[in-house]
Every structure is written in structure tokens, then in C-alpha cells.
N, C-alpha and C. Protein backbone atom coordinates (compact mmCIF):
# COMPACT_ATOMS: atom_id res chain seq x y z
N UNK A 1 -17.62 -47.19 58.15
CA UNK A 1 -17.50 -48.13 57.07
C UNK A 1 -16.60 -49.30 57.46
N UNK A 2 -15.68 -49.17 57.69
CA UNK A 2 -14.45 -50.05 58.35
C UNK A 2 -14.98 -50.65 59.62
N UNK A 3 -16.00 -49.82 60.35
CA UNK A 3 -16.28 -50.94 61.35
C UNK A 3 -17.45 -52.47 60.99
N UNK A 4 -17.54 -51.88 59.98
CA UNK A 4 -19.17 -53.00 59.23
C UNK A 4 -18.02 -54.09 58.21
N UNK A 5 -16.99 -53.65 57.74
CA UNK A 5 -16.11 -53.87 57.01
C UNK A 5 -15.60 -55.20 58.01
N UNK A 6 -15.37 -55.02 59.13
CA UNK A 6 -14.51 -55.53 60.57
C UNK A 6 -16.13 -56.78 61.09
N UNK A 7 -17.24 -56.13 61.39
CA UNK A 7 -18.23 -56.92 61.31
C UNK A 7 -18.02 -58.06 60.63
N UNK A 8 -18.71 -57.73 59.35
CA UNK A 8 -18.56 -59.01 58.37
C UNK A 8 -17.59 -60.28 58.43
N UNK A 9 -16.36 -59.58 58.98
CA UNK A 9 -15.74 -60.85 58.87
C UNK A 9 -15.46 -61.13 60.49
N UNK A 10 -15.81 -60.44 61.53
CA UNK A 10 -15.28 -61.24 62.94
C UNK A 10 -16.69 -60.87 63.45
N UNK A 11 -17.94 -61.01 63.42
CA UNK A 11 -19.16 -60.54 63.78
C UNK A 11 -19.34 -61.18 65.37
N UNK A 12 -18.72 -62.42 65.61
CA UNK A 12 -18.22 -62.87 66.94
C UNK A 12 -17.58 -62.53 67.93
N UNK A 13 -16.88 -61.60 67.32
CA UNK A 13 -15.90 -60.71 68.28
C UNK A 13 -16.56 -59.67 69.15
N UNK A 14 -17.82 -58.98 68.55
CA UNK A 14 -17.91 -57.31 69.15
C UNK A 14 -19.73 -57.63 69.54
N UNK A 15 -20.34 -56.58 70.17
CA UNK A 15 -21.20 -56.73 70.96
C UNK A 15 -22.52 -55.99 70.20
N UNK A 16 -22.29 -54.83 69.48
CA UNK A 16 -22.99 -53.89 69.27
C UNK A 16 -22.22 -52.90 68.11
N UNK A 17 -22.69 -52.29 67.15
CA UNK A 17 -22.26 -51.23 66.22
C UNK A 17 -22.76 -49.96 65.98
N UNK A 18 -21.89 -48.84 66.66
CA UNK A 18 -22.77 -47.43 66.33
C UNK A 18 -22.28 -46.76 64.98
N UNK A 19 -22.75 -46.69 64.40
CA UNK A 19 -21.59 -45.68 62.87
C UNK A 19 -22.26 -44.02 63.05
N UNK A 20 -21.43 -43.68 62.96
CA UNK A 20 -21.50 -42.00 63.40
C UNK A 20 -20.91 -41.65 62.10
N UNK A 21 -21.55 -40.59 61.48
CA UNK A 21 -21.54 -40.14 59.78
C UNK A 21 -20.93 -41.18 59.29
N UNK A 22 -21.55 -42.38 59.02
CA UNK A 22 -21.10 -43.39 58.20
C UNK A 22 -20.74 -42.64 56.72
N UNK A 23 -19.84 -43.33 55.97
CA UNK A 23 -19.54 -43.85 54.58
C UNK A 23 -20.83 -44.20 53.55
N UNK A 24 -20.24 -43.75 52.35
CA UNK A 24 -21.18 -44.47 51.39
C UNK A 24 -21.17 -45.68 50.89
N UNK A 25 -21.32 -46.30 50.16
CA UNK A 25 -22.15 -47.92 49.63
C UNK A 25 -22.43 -48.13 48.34
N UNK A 26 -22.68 -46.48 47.72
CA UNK A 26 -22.86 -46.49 46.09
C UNK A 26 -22.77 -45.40 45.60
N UNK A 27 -23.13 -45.56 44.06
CA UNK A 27 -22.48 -44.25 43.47
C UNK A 27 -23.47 -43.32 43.49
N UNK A 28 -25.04 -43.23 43.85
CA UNK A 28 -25.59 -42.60 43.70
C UNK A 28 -25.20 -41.57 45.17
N UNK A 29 -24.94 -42.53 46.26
CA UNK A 29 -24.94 -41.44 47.39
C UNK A 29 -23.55 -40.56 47.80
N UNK A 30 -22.49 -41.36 46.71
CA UNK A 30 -21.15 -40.51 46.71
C UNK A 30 -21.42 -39.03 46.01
N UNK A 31 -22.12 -39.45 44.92
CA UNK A 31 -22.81 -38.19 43.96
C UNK A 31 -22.82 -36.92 44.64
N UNK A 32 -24.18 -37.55 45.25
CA UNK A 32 -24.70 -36.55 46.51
C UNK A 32 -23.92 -35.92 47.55
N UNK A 33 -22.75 -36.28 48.02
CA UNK A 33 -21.75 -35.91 48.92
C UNK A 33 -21.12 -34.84 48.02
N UNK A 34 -20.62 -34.94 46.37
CA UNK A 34 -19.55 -34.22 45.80
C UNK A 34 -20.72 -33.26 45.36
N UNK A 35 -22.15 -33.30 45.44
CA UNK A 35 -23.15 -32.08 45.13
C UNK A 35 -23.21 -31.13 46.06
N UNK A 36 -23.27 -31.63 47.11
CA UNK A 36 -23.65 -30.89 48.79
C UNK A 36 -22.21 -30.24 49.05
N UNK A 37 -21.05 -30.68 48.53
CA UNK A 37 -20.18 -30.11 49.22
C UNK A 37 -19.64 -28.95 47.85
N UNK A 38 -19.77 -29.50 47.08
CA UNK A 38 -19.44 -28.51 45.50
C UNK A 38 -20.52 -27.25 45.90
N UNK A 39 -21.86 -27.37 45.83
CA UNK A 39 -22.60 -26.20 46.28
C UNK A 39 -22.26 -25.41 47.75
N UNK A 40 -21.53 -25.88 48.55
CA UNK A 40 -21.40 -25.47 49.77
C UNK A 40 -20.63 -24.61 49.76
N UNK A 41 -19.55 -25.24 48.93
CA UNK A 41 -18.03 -24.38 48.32
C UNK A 41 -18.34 -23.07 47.29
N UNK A 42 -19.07 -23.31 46.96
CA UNK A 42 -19.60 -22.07 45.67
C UNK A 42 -20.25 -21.32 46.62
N UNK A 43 -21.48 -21.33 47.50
CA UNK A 43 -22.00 -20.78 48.09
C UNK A 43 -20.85 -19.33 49.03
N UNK A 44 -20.39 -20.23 49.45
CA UNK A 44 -19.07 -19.46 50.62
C UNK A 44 -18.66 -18.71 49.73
N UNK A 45 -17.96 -18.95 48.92
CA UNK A 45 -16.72 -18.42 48.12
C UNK A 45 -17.42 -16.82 47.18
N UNK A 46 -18.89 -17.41 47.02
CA UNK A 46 -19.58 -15.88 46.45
C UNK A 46 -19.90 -15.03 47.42
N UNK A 47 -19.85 -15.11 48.41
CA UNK A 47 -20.16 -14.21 49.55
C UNK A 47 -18.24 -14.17 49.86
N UNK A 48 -17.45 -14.53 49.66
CA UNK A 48 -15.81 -14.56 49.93
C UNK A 48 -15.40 -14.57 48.68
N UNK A 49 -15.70 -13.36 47.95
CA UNK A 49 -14.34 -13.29 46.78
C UNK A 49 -13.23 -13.50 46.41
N UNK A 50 -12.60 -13.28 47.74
CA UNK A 50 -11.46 -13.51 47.71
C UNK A 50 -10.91 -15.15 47.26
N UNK A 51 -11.91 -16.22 47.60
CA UNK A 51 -11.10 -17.22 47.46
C UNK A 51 -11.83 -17.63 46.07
N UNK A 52 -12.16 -16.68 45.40
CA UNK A 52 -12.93 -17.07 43.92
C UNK A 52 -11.61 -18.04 42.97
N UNK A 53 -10.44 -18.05 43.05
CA UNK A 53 -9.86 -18.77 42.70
C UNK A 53 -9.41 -20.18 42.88
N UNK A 54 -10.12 -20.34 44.05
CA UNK A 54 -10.44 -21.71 44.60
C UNK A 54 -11.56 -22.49 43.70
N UNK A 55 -12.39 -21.42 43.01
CA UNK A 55 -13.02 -22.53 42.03
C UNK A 55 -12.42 -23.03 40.77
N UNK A 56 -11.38 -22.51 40.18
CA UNK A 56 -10.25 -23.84 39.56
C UNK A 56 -9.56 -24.28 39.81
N UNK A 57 -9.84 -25.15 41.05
CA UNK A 57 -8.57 -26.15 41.58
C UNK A 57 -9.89 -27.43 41.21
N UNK A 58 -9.50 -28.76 40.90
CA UNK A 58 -9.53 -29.42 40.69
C UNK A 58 -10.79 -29.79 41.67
N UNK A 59 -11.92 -30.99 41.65
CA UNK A 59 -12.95 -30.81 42.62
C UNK A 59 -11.85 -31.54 43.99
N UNK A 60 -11.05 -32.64 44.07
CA UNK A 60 -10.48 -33.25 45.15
C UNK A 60 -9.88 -32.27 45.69
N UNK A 61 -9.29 -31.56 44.80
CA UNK A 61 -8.43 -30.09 45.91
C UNK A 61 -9.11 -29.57 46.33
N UNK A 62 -10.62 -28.60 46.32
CA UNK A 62 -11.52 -27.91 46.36
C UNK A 62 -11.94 -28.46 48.02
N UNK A 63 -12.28 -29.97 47.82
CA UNK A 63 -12.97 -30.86 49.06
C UNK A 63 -11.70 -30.13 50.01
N UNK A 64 -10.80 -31.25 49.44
CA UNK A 64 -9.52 -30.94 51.10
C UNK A 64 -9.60 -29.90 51.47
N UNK A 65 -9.35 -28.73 50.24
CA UNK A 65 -9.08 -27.38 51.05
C UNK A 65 -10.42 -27.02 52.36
N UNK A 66 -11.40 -27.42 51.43
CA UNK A 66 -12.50 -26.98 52.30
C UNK A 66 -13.33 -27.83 53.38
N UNK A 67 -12.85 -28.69 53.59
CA UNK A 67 -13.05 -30.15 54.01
C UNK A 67 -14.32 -29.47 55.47
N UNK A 68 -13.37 -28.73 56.51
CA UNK A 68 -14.06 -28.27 57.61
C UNK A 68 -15.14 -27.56 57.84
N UNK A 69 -15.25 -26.81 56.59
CA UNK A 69 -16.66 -26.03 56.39
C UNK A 69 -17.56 -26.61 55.69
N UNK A 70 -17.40 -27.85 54.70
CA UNK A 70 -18.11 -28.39 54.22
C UNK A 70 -18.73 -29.49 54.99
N UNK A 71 -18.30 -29.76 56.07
CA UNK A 71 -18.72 -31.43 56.81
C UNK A 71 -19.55 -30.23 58.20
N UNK A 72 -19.12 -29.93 58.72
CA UNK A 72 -19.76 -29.14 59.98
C UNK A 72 -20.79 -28.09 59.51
N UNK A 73 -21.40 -28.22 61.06
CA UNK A 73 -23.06 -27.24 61.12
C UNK A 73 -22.26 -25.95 61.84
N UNK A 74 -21.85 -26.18 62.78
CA UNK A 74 -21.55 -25.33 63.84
C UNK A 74 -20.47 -26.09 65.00
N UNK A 75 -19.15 -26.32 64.63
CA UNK A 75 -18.55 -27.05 65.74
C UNK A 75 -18.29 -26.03 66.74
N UNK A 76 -17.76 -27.23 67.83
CA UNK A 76 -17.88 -25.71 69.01
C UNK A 76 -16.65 -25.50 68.90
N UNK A 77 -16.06 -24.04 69.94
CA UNK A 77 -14.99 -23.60 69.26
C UNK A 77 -13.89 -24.35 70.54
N UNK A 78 -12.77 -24.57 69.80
CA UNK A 78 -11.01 -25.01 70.85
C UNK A 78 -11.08 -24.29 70.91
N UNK A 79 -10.35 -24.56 72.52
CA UNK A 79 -9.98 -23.69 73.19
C UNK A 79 -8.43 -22.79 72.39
N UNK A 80 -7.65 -22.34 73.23
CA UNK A 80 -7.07 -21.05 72.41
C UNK A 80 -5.39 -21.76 72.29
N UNK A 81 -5.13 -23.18 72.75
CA UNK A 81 -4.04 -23.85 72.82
C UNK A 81 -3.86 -24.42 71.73
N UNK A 82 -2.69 -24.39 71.39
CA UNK A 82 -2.32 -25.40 70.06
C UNK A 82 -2.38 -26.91 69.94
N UNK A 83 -3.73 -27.56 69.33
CA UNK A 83 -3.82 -28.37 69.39
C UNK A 83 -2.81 -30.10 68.39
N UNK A 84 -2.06 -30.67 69.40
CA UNK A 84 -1.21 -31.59 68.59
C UNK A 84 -2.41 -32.94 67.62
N UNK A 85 -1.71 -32.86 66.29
CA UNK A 85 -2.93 -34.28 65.67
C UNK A 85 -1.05 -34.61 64.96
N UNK A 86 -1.50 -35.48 64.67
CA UNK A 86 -0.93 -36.36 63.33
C UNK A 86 -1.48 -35.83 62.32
N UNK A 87 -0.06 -36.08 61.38
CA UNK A 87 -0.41 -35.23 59.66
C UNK A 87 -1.64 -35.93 58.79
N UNK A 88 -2.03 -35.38 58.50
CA UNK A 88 -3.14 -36.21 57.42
C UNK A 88 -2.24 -37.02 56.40
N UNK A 89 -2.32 -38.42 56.87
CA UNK A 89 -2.00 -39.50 55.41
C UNK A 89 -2.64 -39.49 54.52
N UNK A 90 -2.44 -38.88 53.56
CA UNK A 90 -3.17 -39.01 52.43
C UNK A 90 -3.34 -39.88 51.72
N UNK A 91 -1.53 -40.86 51.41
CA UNK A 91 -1.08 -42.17 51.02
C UNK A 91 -2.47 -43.01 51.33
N UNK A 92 -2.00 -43.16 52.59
CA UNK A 92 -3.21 -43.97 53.50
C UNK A 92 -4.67 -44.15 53.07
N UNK A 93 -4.90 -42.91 53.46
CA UNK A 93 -6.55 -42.43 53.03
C UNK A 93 -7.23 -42.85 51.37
N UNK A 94 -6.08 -42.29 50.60
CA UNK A 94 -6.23 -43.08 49.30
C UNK A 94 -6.18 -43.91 49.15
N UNK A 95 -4.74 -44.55 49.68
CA UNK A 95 -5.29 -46.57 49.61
C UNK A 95 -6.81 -47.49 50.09
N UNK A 96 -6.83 -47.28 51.16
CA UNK A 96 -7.71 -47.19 51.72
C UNK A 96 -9.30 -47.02 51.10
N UNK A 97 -9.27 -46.12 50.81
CA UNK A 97 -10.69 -45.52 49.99
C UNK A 97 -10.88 -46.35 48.42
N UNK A 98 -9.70 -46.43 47.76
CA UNK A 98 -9.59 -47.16 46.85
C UNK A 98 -10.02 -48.36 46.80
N UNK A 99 -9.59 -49.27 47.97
CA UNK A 99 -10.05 -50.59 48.58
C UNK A 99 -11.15 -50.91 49.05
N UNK A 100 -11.79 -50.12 49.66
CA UNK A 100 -13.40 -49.75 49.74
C UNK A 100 -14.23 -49.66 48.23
N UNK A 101 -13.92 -48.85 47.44
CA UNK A 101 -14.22 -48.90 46.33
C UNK A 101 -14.58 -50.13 45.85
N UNK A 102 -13.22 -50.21 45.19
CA UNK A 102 -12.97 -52.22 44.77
C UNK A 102 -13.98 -53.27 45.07
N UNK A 103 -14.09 -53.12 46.57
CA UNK A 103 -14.77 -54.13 47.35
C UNK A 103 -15.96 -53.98 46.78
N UNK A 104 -16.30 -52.23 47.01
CA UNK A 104 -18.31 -52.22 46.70
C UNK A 104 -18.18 -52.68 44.59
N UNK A 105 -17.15 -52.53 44.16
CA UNK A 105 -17.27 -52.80 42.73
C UNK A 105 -17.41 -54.13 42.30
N UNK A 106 -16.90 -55.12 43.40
CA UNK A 106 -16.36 -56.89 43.45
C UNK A 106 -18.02 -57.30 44.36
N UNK A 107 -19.15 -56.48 44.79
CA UNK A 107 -19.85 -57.04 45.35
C UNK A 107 -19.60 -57.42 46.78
N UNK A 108 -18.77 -57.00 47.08
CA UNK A 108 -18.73 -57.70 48.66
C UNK A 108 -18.64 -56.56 49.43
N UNK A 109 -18.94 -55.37 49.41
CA UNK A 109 -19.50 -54.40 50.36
C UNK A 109 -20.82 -53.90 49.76
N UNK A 110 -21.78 -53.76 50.06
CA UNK A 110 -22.47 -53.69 51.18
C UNK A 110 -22.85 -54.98 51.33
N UNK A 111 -23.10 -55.82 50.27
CA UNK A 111 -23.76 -57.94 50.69
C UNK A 111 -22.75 -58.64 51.81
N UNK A 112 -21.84 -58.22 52.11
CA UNK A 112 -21.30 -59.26 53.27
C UNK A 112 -21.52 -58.85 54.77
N UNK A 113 -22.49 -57.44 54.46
CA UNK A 113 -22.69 -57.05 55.85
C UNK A 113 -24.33 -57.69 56.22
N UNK A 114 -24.67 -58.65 55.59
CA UNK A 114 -26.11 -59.36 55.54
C UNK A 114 -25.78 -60.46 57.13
N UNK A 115 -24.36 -60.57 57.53
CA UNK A 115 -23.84 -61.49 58.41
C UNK A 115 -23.72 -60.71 59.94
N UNK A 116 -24.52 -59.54 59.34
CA UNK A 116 -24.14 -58.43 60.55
C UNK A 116 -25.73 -58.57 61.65
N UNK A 117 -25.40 -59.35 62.77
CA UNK A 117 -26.66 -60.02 63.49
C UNK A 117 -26.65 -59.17 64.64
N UNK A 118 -25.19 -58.31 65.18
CA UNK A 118 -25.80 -57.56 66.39
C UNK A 118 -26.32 -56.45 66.40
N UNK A 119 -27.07 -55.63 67.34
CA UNK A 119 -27.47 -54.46 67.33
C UNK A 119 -26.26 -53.46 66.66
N UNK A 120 -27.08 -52.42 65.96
CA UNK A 120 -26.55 -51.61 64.81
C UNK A 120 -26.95 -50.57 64.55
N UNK A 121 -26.87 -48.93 65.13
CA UNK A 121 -27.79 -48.22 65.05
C UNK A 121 -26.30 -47.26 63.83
N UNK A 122 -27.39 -46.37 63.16
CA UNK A 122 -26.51 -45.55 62.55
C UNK A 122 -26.88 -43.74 63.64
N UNK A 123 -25.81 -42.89 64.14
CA UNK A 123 -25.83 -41.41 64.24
C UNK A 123 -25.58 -40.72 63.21
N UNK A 124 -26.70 -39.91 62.51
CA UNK A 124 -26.09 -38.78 61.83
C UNK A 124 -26.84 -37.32 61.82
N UNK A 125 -25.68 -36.93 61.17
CA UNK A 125 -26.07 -35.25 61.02
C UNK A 125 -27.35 -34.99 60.16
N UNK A 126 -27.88 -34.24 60.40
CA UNK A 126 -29.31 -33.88 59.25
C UNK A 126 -28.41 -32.74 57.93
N UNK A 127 -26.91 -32.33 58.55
CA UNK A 127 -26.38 -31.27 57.44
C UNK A 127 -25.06 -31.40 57.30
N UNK A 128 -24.88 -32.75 57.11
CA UNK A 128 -23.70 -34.01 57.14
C UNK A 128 -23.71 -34.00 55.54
N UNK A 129 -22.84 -33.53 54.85
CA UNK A 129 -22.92 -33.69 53.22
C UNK A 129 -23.07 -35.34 52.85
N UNK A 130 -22.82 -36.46 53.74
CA UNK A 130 -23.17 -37.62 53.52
C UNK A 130 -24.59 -37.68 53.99
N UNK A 131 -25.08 -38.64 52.77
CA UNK A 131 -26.81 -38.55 52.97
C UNK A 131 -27.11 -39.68 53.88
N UNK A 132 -27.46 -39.21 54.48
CA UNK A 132 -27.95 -40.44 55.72
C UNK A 132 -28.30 -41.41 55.60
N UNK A 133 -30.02 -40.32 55.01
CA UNK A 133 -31.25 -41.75 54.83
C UNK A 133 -30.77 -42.67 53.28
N UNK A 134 -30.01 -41.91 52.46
CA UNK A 134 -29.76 -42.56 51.63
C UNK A 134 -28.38 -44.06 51.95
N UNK A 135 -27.96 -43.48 52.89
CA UNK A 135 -26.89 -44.44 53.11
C UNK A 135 -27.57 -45.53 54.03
N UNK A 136 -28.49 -44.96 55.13
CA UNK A 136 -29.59 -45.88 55.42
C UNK A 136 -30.42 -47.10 54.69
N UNK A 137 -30.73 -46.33 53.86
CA UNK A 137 -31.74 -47.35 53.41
C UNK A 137 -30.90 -47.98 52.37
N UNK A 138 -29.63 -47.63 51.76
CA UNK A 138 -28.49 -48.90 51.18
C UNK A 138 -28.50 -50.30 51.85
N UNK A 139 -28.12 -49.87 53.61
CA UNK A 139 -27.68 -51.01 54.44
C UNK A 139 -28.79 -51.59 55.26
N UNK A 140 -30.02 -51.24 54.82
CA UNK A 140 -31.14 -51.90 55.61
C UNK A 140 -31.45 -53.12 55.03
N UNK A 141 -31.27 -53.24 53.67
CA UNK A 141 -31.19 -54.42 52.15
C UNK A 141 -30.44 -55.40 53.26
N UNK A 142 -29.27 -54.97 53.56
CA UNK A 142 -28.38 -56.17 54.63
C UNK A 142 -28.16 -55.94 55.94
N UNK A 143 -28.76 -54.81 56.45
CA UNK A 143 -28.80 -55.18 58.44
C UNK A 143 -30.64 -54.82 58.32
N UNK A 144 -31.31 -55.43 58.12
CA UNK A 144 -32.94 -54.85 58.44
C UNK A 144 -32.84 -54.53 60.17
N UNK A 145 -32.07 -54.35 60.74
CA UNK A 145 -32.24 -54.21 62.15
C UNK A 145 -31.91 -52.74 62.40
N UNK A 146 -31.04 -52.52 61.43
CA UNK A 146 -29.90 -51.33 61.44
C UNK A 146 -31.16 -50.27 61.88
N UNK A 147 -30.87 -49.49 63.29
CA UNK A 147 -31.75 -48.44 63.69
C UNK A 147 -30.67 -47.19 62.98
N UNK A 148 -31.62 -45.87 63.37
CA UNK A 148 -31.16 -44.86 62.95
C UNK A 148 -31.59 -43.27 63.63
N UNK A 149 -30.49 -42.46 64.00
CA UNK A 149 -31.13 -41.05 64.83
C UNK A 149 -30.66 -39.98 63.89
N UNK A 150 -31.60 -39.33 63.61
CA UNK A 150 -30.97 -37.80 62.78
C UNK A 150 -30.87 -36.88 63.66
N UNK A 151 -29.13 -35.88 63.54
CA UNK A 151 -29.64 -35.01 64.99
C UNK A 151 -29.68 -33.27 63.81
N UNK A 152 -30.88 -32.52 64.44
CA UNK A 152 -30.66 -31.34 63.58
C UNK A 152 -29.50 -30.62 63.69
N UNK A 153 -29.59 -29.76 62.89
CA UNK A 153 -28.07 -28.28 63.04
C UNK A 153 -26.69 -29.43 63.00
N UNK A 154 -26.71 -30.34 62.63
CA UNK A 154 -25.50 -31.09 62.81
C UNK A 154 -24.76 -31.60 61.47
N UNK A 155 -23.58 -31.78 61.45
CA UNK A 155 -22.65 -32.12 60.33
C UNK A 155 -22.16 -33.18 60.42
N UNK A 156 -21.36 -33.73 60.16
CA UNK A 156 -20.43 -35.14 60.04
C UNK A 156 -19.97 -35.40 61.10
N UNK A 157 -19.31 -34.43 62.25
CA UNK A 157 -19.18 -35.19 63.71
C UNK A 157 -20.19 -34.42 64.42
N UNK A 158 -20.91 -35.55 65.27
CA UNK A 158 -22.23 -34.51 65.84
C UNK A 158 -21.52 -34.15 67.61
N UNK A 159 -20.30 -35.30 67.75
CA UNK A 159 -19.96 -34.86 68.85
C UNK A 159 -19.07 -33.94 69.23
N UNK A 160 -18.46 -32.89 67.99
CA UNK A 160 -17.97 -31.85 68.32
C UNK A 160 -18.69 -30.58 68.03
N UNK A 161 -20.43 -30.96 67.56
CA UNK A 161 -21.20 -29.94 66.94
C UNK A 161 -21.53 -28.80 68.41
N UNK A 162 -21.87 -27.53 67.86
CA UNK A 162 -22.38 -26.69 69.33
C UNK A 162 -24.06 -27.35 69.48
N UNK A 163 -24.65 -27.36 68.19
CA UNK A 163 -26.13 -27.85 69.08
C UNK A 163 -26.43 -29.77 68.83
N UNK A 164 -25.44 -30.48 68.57
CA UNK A 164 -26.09 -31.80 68.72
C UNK A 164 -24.92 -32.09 69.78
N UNK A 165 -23.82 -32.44 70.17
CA UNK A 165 -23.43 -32.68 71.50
C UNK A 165 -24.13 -33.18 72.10
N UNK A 166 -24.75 -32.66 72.80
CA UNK A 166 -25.10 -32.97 74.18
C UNK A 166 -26.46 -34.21 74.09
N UNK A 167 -27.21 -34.09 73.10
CA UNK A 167 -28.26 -34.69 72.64
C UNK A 167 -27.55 -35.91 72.06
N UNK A 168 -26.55 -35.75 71.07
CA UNK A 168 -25.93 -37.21 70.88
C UNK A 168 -25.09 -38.21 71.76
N UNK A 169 -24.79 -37.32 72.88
CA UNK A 169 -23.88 -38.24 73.71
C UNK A 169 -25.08 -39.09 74.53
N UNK A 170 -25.88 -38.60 75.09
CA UNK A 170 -27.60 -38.49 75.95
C UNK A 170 -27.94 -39.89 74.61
N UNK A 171 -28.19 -39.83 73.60
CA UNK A 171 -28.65 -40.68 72.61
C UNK A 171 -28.05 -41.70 72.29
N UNK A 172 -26.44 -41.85 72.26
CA UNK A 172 -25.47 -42.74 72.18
C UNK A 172 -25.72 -43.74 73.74
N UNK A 173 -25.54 -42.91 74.65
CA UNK A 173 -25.42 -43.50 75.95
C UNK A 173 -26.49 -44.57 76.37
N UNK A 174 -27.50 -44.35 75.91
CA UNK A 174 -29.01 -44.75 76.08
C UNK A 174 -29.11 -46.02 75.46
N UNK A 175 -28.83 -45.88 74.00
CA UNK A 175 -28.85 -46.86 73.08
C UNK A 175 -27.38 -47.99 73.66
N UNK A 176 -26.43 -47.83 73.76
CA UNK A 176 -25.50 -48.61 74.32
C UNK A 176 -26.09 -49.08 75.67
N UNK A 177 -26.53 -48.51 76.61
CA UNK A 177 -27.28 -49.35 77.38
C UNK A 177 -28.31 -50.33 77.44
N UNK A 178 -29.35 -49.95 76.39
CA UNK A 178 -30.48 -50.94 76.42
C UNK A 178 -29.34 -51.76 75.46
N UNK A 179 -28.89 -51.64 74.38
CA UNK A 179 -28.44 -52.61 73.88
C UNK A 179 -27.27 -53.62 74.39
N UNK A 180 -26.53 -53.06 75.38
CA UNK A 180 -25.19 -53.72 75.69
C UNK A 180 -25.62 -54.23 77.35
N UNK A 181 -26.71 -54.04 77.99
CA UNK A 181 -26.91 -54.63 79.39
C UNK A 181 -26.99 -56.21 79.49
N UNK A 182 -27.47 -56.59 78.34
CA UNK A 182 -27.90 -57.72 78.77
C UNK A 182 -26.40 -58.69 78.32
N UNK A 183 -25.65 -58.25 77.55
CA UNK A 183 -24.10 -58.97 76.71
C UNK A 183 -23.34 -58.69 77.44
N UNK A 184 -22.12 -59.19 77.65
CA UNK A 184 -21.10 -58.80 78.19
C UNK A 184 -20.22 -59.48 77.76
N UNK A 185 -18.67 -59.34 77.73
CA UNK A 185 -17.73 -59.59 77.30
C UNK A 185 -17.37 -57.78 76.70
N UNK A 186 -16.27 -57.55 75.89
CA UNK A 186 -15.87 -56.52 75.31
C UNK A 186 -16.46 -55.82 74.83
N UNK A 187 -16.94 -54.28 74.61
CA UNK A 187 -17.89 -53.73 73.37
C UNK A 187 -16.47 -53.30 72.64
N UNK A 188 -17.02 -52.81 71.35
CA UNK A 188 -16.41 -53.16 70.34
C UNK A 188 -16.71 -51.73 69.68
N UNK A 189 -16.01 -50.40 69.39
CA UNK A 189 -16.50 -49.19 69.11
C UNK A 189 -15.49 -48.74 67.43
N UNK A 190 -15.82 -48.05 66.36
CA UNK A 190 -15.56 -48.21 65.77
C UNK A 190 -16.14 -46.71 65.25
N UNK A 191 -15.37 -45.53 64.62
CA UNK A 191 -16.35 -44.08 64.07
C UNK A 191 -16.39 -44.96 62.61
N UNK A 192 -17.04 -44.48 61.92
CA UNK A 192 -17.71 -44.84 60.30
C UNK A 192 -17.67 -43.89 59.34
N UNK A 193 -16.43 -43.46 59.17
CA UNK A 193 -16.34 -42.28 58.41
C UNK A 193 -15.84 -43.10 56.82
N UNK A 194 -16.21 -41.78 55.72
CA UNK A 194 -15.29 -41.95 54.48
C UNK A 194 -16.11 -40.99 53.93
């Protein structure tokens, strides 16, 4: 989202745009994200009794808690070392998301990405609680160029999935080539999450 966001206004700057489980654009396909992942969560939790009390926490608590099982097909597994991240900003993430909001409410997300002239493919999961083709065919209204790959068995990152890996890196690689051989100067990479 933020990289189409970054488009629109410096579209001079960067070479090419891949969005890998892009963001939504409207309210119908946010819907669909809090359906797919609300059923996902119910699903688990009746086969796991135990966390039957996880169905009255609030739906935003519900997501976080369950955030990893709801976005992934099958990631592959870390290794057995403790892996270091940074804390989840939440501050952040909320501001942030809020401002995205705003924007698509003020009209100027998804219409200012109509300025978006370079190659533009979208990657996604086929079992990515964000709807693809629906988020697809939002931004085709303003990139008609915008290509698109569905990979099966896959969730929201396909490059930590066990069966799209290898097929999305093979698919990424390909497409950055035919598209970026003939340009040169900087490419310009950006994930497309929200």
C-alpha cells in the first residue's frame, strides 16, 4: 500500500512495483479480510477448546492474538534459534492505518495511483485472508497495466510459505527481469502490506 502511496507522488524516482499481499482500497474488501479471518479463528478454536475464551475478546484483539494462523498457509518452520525482531508498534501501525483510511475516505487513495505509469505486478496468496482479485480489480480502475500472479497453498507472505517459496522467488525474479532490463538507474522495492 505505502509503496503505491510513495508511487503517486515520486513516480520518477523508482523503476518498477511488486506488491506482495497488498492492502485494501475499500470497505467491501476490508469486510472480507475481518470474514476470512473471524471464520478462521472460530474454526481453530472449535477443534481447540481450550482457547474458547478467545471468542470474547473484542474482534481487534482476536486478529492480533491470532494474527499468524490467520495470514499463513503453511510457513516453513525457524530454525530452533531465538529469533531477534523489533517490538510490534502498535502506536505506529495505528497511526498509520488510520491515515490510509482518511486518504481512501478524502478520495485520494486509490485515484492518485491513476499517475502510476511503471510496470506493476501484484504477488499474492490464493489463502491470504486479503482478497486479491478483489483488491485487483479495485486498482486496475487506476493502473490498467497492474499484472497479477496467484500462488496456491499460500497466505500473506508467500516468501516464507513451505509450498509457494520457491515458485514465488522463480516468479518475482523473472518478472523483475523482463521488466527492469531494459531501465536502469535504481529499482525501487517496497512489501504492500496492511
Amino acid at each position: 500500500m505505502l509503496a503505491l502511496a510513495y508511487a503517486a507522488e515520486h513516480s520518477d524516482s523508482i523503476n518498477a512495483i511488486v506488491l506482495v499481499g497488498c492492502g485494501t482500497f475499500d470497505k467491501a474488501s476490508r469486510n472480507v479480510i475481518v470474514q476470512r479471518r473471524t471464520q478462521k479463528i472460530a474454526d481453530y478454536i472449535s477443534k481447540h477448546p481450550e482457547y474458547k475464551a478467545d471468542l470474547q475478546l473484542d474482534i481487534g484483539a482476536q486478529m492480533m492474538k491470532w494474527h499468524g494462523m490467520t495470514d499463513a498457509y503453511e510457513p516453513l518452520a525457524i530454525d530452533n534459534e531465538p529469533q531477534e525482531s523489533e517490538p510490534f508498534d502498535m502506536q505506529g501501525h495505528t497511526e498509520t492505518w488510520q491515515d490510509m483510511v482518511r486518504c481512501q475516505e478524502a478520495c485520494i487513495y486509490p485515484q492518485s495511483f491513476s499517475s502510476v505509469k511503471v510496470p506493476a505486478i501484484m504477488l499474492h496468496g490464493a489463502d491470504d485472508p486479503h482478497p486479491g482479485t478483489m483488491i485487483r480489480d479495485t486498482l486496475k480502475r487506476y493502473i490498467p497495466h497492474l499484472g497479477y500472479h496467484e500462488f496456491p497453498r499460500c497466505g500473506h507472505d508467500p516468501e516464507i510459505e513451505k509450498y509457494a517459496k520457491d515458485d514465488f522467488f522463480a516468479v518475482l525474479r523473472n518478472w523483475l527481469k523482463k521488466h527492469l532490463s531494459s531501465t536502469s538507474g535504481a529499482q525501487q522495492g517496497h512489501r504492500g502490506d496492511a
